[in-house]
C-alpha atoms as a PDB file:
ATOM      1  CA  UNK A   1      94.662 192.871  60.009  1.00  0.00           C
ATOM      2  CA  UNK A   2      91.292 195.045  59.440  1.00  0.00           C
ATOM      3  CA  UNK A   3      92.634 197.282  57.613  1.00  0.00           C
ATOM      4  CA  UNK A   4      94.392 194.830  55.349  1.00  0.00           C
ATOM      5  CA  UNK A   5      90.846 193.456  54.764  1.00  0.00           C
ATOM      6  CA  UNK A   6      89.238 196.888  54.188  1.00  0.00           C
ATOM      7  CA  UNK A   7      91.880 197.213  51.756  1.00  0.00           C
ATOM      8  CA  UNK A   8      91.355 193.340  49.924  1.00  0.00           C
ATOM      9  CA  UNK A   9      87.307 194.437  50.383  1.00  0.00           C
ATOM     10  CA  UNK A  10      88.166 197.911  48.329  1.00  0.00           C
ATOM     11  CA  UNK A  11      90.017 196.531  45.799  1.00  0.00           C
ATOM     12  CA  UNK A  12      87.504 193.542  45.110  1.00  0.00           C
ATOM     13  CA  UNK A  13      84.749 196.073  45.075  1.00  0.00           C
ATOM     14  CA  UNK A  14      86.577 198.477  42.517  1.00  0.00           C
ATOM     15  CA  UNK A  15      87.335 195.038  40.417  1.00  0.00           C
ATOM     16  CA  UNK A  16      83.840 194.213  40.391  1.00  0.00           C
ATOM     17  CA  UNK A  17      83.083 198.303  39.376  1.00  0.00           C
ATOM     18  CA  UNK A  18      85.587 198.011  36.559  1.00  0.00           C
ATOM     19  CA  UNK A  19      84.070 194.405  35.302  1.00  0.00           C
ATOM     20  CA  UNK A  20      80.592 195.645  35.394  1.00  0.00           C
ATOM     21  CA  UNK A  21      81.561 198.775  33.112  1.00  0.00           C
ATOM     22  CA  UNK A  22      83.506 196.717  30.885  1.00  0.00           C
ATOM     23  CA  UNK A  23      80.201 194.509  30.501  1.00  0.00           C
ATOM     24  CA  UNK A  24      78.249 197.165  29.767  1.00  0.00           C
ATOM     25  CA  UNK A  25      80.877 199.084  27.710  1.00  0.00           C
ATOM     26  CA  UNK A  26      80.860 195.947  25.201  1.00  0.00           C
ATOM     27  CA  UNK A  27      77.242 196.018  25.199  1.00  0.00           C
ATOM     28  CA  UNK A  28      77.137 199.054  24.371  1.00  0.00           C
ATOM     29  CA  UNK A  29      79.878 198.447  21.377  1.00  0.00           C
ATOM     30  CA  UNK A  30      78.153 195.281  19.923  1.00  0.00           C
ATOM     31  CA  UNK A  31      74.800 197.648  19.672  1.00  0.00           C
ATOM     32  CA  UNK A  32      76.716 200.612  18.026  1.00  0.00           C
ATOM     33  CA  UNK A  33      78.753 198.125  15.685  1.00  0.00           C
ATOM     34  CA  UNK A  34      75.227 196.550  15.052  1.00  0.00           C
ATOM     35  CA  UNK A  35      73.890 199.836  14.088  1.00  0.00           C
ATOM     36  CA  UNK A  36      76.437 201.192  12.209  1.00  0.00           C
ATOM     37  CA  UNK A  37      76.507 198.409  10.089  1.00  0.00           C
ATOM     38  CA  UNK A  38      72.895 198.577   9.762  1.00  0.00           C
ATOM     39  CA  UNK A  39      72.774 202.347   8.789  1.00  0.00           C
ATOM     40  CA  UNK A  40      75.704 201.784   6.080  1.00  0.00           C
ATOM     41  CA  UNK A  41      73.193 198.827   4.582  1.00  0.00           C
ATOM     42  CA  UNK A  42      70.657 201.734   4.617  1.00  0.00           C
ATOM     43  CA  UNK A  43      72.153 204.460   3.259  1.00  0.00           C
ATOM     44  CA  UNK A  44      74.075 202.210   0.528  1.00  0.00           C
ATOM     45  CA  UNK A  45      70.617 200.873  -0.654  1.00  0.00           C
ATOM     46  CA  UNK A  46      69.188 204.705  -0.860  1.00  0.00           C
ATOM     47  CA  UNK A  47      72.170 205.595  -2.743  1.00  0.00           C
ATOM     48  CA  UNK A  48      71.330 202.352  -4.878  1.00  0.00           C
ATOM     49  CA  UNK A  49      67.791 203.744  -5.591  1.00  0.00           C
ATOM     50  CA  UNK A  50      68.858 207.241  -6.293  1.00  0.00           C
ATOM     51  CA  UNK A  51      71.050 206.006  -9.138  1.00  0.00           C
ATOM     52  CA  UNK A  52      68.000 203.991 -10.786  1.00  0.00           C
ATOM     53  CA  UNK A  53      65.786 206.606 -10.130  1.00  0.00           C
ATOM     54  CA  UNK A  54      68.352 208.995 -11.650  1.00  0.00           C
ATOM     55  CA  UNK A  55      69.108 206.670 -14.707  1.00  0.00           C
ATOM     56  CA  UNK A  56      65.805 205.527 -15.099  1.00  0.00           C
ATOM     57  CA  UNK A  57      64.533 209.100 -15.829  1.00  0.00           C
ATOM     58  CA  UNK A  58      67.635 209.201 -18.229  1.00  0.00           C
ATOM     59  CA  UNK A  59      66.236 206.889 -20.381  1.00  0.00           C
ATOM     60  CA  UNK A  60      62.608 208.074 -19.832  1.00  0.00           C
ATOM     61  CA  UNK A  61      64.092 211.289 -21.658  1.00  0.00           C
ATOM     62  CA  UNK A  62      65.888 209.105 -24.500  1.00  0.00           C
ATOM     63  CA  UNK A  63      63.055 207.710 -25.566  1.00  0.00           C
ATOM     64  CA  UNK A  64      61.529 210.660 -25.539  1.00  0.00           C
ATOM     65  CA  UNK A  65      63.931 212.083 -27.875  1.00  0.00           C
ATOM     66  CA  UNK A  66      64.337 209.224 -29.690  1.00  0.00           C
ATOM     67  CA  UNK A  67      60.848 209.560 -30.272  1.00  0.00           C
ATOM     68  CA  UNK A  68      60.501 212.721 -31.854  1.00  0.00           C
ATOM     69  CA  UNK A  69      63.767 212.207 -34.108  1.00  0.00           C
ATOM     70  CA  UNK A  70      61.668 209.466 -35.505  1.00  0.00           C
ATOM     71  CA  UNK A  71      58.526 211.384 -36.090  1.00  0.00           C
ATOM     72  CA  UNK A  72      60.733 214.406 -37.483  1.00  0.00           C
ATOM     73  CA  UNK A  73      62.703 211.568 -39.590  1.00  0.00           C
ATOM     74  CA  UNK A  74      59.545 210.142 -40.497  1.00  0.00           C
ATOM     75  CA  UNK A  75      57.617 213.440 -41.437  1.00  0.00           C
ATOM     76  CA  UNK A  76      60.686 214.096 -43.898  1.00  0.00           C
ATOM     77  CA  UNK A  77      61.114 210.835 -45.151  1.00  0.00           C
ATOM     78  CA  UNK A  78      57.239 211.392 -46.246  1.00  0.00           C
ATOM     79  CA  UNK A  79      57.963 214.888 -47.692  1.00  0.00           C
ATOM     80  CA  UNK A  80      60.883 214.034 -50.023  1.00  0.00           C
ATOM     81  CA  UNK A  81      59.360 210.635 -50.912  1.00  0.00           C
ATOM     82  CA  UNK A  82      62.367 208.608 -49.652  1.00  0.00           C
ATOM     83  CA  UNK A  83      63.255 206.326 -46.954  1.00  0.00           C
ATOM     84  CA  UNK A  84      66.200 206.797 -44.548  1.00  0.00           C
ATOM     85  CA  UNK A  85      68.364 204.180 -43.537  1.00  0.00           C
ATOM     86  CA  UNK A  86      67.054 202.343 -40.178  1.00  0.00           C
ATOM     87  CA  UNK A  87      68.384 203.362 -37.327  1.00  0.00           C
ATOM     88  CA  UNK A  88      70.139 200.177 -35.456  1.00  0.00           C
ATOM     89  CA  UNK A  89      69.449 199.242 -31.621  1.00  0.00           C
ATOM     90  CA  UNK A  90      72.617 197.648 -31.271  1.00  0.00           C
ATOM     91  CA  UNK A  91      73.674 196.565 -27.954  1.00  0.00           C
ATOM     92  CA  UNK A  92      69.904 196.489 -26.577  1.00  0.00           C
END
């Protein structure tokens, strides 16, 4: 009969082993899940700010150029004492 409670008292205390890893195994999941969905947020909204940065210096250098075509267009314009058609901003 002891050992047949030794053997109930082993099993009860591996149960109560495996419960308490499985407690702290989902804690541990929850937390990861929690900060992998917080790194994807992170990285998504970098990736967000590369692409404006990336168009925004895009057309930083189209004005530029659109710039100087005008002053060249302007500078012949004022040369051969004629005006060029305007050039149209459709679509902005």
């Amino acid at each position: 009969m002891l050992a047949t409670m030794e053997v109930v008292s082993e099993y009860a205390d591996q149960r109560t082993e495996l419960e308490e890893k499985i407690r702290s195994f989902e804690a541990e999941k929850a937390s990861l899940l929690a900060d992998v969905a917080s790194l994807k947020e992170k990285i998504a909204t970098f990736e967000l700010e590369k692409s404006a940065n990336e168009l925004e210096a895009q057309v930083q250098a189209l004005r530029t150029e659109k710039a100087v075509l005008e002053e060249k267009a302007a500078s012949y314009e004022a040369e051969a004492g004629y005006t060029l058609p305007p050039v149209g901003t459709e679509g902005l």
